[in-house]
C-alpha atoms as a PDB file:
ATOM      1  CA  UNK A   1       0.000   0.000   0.000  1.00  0.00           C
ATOM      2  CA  UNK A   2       1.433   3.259  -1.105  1.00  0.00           C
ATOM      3  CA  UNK A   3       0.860   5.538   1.681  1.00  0.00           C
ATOM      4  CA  UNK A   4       1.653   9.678   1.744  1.00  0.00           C
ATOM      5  CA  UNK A   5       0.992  12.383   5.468  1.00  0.00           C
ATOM      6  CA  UNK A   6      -0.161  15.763   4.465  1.00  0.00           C
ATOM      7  CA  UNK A   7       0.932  18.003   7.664  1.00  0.00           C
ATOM      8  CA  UNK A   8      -0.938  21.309   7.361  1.00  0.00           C
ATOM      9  CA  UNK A   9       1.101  23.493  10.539  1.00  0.00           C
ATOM     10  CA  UNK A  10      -2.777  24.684  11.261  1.00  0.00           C
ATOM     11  CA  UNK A  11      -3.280  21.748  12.582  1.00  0.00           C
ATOM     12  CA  UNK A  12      -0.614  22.371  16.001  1.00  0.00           C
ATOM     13  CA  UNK A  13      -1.585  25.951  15.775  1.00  0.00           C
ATOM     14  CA  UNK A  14      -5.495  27.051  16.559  1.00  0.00           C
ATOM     15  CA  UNK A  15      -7.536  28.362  13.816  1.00  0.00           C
ATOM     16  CA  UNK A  16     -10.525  30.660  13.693  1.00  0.00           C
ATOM     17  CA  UNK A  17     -13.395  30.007  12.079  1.00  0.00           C
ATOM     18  CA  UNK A  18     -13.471  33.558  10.892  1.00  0.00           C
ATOM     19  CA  UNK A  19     -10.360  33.571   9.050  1.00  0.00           C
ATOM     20  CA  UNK A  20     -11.709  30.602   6.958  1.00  0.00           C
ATOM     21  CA  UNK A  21     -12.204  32.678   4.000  1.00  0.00           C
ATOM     22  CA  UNK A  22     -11.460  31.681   1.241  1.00  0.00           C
ATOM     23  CA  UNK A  23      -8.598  32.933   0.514  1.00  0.00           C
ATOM     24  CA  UNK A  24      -6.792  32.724  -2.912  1.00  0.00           C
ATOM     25  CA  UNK A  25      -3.361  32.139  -1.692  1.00  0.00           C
ATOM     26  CA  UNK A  26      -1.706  32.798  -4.819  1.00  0.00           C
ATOM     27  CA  UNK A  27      -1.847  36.663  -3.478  1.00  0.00           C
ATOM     28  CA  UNK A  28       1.670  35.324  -2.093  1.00  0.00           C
ATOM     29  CA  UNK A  29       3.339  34.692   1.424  1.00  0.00           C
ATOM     30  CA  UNK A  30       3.332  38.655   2.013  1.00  0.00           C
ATOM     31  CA  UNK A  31      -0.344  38.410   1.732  1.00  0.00           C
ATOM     32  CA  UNK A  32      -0.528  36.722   4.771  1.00  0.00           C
ATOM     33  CA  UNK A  33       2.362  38.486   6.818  1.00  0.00           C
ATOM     34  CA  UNK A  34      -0.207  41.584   6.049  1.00  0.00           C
ATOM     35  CA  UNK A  35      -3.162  39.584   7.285  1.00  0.00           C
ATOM     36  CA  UNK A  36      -1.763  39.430  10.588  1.00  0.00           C
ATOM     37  CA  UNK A  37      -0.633  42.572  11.038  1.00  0.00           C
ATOM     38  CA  UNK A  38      -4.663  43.668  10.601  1.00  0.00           C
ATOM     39  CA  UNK A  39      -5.780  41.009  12.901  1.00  0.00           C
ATOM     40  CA  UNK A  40      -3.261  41.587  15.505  1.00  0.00           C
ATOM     41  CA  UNK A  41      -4.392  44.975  15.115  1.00  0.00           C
ATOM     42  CA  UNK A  42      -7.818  44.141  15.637  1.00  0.00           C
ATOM     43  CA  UNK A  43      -7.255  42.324  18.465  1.00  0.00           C
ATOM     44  CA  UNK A  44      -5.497  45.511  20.689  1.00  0.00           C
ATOM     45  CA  UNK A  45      -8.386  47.518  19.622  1.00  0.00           C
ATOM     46  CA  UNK A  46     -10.730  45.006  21.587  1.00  0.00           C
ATOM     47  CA  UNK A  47      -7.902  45.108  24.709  1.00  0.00           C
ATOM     48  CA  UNK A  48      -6.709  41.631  23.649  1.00  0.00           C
ATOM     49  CA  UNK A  49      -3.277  40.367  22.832  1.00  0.00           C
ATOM     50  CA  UNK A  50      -2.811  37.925  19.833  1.00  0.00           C
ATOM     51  CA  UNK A  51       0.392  36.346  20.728  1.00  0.00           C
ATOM     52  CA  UNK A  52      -1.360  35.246  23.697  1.00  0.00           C
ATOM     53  CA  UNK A  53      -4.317  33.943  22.489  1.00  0.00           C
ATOM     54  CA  UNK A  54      -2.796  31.817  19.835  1.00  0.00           C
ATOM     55  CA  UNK A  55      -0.395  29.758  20.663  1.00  0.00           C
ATOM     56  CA  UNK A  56       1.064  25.791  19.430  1.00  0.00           C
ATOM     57  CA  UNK A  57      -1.246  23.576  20.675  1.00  0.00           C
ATOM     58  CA  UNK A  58       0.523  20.158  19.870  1.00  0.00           C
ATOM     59  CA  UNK A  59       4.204  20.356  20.348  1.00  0.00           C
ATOM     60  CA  UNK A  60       5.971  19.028  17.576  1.00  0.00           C
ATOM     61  CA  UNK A  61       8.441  16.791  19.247  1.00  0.00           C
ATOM     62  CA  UNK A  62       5.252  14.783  20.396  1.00  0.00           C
ATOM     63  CA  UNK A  63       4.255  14.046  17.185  1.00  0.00           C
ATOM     64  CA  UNK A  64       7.957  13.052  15.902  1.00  0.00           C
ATOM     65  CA  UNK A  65       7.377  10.560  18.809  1.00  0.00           C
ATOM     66  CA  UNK A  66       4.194   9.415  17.501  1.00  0.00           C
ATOM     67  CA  UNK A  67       5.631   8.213  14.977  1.00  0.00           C
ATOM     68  CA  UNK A  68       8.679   6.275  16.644  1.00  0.00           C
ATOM     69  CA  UNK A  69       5.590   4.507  18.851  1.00  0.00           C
ATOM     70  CA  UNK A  70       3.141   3.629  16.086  1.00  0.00           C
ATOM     71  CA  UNK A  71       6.310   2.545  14.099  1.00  0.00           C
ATOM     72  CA  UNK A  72       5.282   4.746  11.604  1.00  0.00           C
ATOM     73  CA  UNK A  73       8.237   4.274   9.022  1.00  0.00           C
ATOM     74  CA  UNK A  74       9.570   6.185   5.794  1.00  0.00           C
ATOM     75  CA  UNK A  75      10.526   4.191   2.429  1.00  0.00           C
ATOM     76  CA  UNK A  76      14.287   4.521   1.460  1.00  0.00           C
ATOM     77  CA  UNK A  77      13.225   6.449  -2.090  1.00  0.00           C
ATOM     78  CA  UNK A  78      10.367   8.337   0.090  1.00  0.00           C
ATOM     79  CA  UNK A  79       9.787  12.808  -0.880  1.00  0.00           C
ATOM     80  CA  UNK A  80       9.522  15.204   2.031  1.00  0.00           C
ATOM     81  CA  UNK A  81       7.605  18.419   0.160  1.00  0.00           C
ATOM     82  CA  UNK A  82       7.872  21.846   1.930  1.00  0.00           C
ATOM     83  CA  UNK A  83       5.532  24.464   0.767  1.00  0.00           C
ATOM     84  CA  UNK A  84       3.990  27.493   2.025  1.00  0.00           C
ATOM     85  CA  UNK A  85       0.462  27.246   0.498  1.00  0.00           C
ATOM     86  CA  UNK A  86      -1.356  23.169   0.644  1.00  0.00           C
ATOM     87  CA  UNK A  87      -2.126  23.991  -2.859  1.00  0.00           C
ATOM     88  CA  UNK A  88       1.239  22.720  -4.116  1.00  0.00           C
ATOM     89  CA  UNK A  89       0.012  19.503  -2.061  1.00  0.00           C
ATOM     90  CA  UNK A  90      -1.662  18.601  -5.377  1.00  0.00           C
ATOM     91  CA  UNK A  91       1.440  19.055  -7.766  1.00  0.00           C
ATOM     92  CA  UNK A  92       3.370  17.365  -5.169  1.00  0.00           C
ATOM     93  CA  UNK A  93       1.574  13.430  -4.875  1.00  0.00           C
ATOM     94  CA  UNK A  94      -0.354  13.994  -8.631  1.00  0.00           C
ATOM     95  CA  UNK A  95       2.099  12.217 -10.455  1.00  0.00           C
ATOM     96  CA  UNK A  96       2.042   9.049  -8.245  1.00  0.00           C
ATOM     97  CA  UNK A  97      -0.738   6.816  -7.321  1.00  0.00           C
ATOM     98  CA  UNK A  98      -1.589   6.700  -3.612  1.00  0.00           C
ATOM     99  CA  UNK A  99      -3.559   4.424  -2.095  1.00  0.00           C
ATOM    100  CA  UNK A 100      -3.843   6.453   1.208  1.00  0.00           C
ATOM    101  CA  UNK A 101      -3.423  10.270   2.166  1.00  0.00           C
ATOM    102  CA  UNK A 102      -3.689  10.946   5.858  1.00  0.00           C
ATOM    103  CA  UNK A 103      -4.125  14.433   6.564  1.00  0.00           C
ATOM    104  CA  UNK A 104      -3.256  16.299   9.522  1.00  0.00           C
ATOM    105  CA  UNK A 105      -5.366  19.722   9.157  1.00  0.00           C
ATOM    106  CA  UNK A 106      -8.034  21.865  10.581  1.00  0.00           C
ATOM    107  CA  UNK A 107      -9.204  21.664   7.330  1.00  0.00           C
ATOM    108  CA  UNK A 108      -9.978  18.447   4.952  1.00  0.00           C
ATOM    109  CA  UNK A 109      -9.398  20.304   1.702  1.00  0.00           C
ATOM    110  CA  UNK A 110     -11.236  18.893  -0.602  1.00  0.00           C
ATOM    111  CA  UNK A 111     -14.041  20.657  -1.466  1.00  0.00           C
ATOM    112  CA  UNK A 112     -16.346  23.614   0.294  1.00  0.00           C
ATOM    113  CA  UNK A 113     -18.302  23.828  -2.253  1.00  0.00           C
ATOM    114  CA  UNK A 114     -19.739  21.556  -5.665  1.00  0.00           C
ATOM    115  CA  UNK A 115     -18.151  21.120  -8.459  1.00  0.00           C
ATOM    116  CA  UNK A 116     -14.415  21.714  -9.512  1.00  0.00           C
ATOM    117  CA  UNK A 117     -12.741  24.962  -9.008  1.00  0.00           C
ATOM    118  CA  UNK A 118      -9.568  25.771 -10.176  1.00  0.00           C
ATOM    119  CA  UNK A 119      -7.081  24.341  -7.975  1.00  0.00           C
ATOM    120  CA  UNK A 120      -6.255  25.694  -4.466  1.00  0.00           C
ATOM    121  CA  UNK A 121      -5.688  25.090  -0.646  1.00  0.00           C
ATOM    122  CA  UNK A 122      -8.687  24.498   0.208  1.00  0.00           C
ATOM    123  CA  UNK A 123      -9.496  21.904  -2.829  1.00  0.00           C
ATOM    124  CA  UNK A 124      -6.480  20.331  -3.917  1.00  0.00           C
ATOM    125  CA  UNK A 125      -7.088  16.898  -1.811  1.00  0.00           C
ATOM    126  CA  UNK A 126      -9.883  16.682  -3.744  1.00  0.00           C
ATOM    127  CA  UNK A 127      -9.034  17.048  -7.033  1.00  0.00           C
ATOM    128  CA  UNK A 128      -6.324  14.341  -6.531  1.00  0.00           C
ATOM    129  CA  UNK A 129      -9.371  12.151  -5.511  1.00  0.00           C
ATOM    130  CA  UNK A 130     -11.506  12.875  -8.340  1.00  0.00           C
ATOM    131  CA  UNK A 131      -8.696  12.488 -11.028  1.00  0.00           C
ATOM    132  CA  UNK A 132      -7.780   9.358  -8.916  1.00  0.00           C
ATOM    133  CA  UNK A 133      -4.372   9.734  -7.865  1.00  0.00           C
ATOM    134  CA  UNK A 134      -5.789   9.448  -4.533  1.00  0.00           C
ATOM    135  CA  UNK A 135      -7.869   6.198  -3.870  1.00  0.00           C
ATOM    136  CA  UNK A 136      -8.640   6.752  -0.098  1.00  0.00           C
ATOM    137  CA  UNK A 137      -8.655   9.987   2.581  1.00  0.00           C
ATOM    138  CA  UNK A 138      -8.183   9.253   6.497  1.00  0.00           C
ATOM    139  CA  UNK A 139      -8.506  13.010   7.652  1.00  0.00           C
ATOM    140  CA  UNK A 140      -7.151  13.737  11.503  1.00  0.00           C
ATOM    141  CA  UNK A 141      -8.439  16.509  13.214  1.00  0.00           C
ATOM    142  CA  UNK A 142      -6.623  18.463  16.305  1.00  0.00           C
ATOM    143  CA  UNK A 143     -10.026  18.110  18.316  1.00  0.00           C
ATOM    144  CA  UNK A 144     -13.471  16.768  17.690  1.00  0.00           C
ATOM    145  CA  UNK A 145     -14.425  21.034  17.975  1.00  0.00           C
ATOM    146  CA  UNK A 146     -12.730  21.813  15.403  1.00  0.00           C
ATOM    147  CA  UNK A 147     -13.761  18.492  13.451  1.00  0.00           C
ATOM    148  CA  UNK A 148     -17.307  20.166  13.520  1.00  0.00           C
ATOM    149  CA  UNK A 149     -16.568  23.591  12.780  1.00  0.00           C
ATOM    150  CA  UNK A 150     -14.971  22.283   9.255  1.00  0.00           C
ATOM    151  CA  UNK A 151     -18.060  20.565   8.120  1.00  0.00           C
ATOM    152  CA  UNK A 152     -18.408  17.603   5.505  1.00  0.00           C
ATOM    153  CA  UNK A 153     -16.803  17.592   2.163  1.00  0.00           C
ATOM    154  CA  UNK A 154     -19.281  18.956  -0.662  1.00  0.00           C
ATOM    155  CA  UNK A 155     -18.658  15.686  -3.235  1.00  0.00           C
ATOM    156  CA  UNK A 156     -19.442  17.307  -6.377  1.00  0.00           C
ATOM    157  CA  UNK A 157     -18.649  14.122  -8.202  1.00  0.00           C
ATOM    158  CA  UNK A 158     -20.165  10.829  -8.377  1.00  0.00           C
ATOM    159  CA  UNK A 159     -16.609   8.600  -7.638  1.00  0.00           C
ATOM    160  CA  UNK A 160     -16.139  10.718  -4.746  1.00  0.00           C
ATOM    161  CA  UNK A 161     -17.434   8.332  -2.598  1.00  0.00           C
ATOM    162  CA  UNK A 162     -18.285   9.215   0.927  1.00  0.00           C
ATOM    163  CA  UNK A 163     -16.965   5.540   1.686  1.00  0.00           C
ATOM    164  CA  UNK A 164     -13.387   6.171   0.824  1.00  0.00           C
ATOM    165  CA  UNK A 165     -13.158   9.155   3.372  1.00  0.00           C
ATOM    166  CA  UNK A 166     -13.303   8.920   7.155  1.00  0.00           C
ATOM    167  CA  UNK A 167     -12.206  11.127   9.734  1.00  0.00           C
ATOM    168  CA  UNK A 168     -10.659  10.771  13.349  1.00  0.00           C
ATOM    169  CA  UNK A 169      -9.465  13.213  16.416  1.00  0.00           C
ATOM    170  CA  UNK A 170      -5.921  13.291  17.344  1.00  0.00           C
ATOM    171  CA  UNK A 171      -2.135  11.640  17.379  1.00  0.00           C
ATOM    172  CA  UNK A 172      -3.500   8.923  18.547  1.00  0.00           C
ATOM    173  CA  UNK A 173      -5.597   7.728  15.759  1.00  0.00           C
ATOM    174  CA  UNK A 174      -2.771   7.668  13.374  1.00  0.00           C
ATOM    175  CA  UNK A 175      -2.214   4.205  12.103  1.00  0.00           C
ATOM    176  CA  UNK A 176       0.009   1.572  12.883  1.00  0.00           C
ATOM    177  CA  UNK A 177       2.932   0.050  11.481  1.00  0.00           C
ATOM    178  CA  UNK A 178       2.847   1.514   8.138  1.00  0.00           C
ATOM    179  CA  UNK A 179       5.958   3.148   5.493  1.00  0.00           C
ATOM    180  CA  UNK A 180       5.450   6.291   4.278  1.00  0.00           C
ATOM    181  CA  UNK A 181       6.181   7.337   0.644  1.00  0.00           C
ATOM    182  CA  UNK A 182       5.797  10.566   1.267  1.00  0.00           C
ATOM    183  CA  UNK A 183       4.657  13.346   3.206  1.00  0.00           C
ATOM    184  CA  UNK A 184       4.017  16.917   2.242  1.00  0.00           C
ATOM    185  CA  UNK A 185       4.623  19.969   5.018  1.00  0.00           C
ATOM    186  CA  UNK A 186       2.573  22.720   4.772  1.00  0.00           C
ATOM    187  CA  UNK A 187       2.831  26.261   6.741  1.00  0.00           C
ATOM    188  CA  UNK A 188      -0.548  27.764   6.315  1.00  0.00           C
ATOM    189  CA  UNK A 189       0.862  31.089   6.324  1.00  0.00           C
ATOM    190  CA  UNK A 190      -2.752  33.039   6.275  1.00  0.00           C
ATOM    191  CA  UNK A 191      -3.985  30.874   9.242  1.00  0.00           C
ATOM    192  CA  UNK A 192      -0.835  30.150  11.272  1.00  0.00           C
ATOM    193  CA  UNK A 193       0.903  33.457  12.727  1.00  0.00           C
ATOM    194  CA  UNK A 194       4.515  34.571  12.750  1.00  0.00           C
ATOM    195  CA  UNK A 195       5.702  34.159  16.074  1.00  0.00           C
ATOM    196  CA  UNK A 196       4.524  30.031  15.784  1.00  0.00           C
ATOM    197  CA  UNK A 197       7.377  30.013  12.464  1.00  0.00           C
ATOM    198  CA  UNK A 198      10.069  29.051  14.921  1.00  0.00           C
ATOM    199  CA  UNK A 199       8.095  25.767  16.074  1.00  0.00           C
ATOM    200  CA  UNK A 200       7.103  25.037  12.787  1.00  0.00           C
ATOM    201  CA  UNK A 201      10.950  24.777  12.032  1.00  0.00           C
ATOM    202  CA  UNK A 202      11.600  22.406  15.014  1.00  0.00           C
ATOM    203  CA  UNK A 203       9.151  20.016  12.965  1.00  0.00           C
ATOM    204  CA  UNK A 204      10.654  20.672   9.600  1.00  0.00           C
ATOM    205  CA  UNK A 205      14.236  20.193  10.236  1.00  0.00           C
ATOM    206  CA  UNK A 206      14.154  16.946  11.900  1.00  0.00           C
ATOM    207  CA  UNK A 207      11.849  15.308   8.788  1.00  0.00           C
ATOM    208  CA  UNK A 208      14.383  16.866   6.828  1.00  0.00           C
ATOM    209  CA  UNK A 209      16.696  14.829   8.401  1.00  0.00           C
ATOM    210  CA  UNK A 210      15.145  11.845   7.172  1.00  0.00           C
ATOM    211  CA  UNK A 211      14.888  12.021   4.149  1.00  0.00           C
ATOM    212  CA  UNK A 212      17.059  12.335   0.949  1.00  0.00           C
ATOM    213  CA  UNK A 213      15.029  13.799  -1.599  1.00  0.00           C
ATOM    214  CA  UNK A 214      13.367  17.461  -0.084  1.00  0.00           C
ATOM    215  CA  UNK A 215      11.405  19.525  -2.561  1.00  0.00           C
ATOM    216  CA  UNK A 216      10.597  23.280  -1.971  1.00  0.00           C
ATOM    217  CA  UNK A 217       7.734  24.973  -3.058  1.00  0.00           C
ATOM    218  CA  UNK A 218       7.436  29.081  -3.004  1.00  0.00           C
ATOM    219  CA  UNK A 219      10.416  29.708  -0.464  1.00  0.00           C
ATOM    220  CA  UNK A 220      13.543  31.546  -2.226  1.00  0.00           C
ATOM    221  CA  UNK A 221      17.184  30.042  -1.867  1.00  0.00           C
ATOM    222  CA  UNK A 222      15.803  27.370   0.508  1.00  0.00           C
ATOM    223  CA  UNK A 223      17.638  24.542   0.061  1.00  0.00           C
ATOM    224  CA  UNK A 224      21.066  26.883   0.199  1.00  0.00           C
ATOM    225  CA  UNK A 225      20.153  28.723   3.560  1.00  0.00           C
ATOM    226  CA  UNK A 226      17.592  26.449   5.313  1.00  0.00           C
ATOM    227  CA  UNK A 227      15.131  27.323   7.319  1.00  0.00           C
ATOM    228  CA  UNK A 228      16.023  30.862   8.322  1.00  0.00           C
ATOM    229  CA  UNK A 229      13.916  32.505   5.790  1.00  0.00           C
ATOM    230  CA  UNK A 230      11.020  30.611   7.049  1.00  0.00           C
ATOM    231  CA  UNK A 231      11.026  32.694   9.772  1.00  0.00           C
ATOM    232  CA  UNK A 232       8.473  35.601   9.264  1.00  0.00           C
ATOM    233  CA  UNK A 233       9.322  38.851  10.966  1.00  0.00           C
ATOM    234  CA  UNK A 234       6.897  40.223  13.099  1.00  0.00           C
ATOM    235  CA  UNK A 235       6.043  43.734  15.035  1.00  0.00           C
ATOM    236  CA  UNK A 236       2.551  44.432  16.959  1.00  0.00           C
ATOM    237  CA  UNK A 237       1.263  47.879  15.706  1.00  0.00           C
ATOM    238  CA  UNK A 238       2.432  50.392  17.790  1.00  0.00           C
ATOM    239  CA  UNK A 239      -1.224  51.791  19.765  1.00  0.00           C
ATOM    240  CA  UNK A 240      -1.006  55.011  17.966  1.00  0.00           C
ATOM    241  CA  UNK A 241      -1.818  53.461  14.606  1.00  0.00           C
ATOM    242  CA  UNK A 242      -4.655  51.448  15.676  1.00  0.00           C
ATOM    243  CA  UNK A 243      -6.605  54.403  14.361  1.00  0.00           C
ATOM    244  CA  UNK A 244      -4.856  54.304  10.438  1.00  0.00           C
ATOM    245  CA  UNK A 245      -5.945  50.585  10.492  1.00  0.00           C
ATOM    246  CA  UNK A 246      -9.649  50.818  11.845  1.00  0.00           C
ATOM    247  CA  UNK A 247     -10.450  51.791   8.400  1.00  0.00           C
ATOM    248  CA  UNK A 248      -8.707  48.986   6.536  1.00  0.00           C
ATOM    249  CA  UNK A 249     -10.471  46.175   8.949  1.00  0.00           C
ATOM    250  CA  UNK A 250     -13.856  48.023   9.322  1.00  0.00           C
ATOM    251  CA  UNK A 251     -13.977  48.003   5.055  1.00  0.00           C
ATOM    252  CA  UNK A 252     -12.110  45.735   3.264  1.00  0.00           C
ATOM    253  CA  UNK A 253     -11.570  42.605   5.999  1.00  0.00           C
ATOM    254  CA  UNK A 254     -14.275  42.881   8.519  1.00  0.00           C
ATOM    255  CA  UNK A 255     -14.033  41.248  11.976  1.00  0.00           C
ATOM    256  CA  UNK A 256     -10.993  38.584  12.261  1.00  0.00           C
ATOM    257  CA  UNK A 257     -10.333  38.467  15.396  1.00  0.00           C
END
């Protein structure tokens, strides 16, 4: 059985429901760095601190010792994918047949609405079921909360059969004594905030480790200077220009926070 783990960061790092937008991704990675800065912005002008309120959930060493305990394994010619966006998860496993994608994610990904869109993070899963590069979907959620906020896949097609998707809660429910061919990383940029980018490198670097072939997706010069410009900068607005952002969050983005 040819087996690939999607790992969405979003899935150690709490999401709101608010922020689940729709966003087209392909705006870029600074798209997101802005998105924060409005939300964070946001939250000080409701007293509240961000960095507080949203922090890693899941550490990631306890999931790199999931896998030692479930002897969860990874094939000698096995692809470690790094990308920003989970929309790249699609380019990344379309060219092999998969029998199984578990995905770790606050978000299943396949489709929010009927009928094929072009493709994009919050689809790609299922368009590599419906073209049938993807035979089966075991989707793990952080918590059974946020399982329900996410809602059921909208099947638009007929031979994406309800049967050949299930969903658990948790490390825990990852399966047993199975190899790994290979497993796609994704950041979440929009939904994950800057000062988590530091964790999400204490998770990346040791996968790295273990594999041979790593592939890079949207992030310039990686493979020459690591993960260093993974790391996102990040400043909280300075309380005197809460005011110069009201306007920006009160018309064009509306309440994130």
């Amino acid at each position: 059985m040819k087996i690939a783990l999607s790992i969405d960061w979003d899935y150690f790092v709490p999401v709101s429901s608010a922020w689940d937008m729709h966003f087209h991704e392909d705006a870029g990675i600074s798209f997101g760095d802005m998105m924060w800065g409005v939300r964070a912005t946001g939250a000080m002008m409701q007293g509240k601190d961000l960095k507080e309120m949203i922090k890693v959930t899941t550490e990631p060493w306890e999931f790199l010792e999931i896998l030692e305990e479930k002897n969860i394994t990874i094939a000698d010619n096995a692809q470690l994918f790094i990308m920003d966006s989970h929309r790249f998860g699609y380019e990344s496993l379309r060219k092999s047949k998969y029998d199984l994608v578990i995905n770790m994610d606050s978000h299943h990904d396949i489709f929010y609405n009927n009928g094929f869109n072009e493709i994009s993070c919050e689809n790609w899963l299922g368009h590599l079921l419906g073209e049938g590069s993807v035979k089966n979907v075991h989707q793990i959620y952080p918590s059974e909360e946020r399982r329900k906020q996410d809602g059921k896949p909208k099947f638009g097609y007929a031979s994406l059969n309800p049967k050949r998707y299930k969903t658990t809660c948790g490390l825990g429910s990852l399966p047993e004594n199975i190899e790994l061919s290979a497993i796609v990383l994704c950041k979440s940029g929009v939904w994950t905030p800057p000062w988590t980018d530091k964790e999400f490198t204490s998770l990346m670097l040791p996968l790295m480790k273990m594999f041979t072939d790593v592939r890079a997706y949207e992030f310039k010069e990686f493979m020459d200077y690591g993960h260093t410009n993974l790391i996102r900068e990040f400043t909280l607005p300075e309380p005197e220009n809460l005011e110069a952002m009201k306007k920006l969050i009160r018309h064009n983005v509306g309440n994130l926070v």
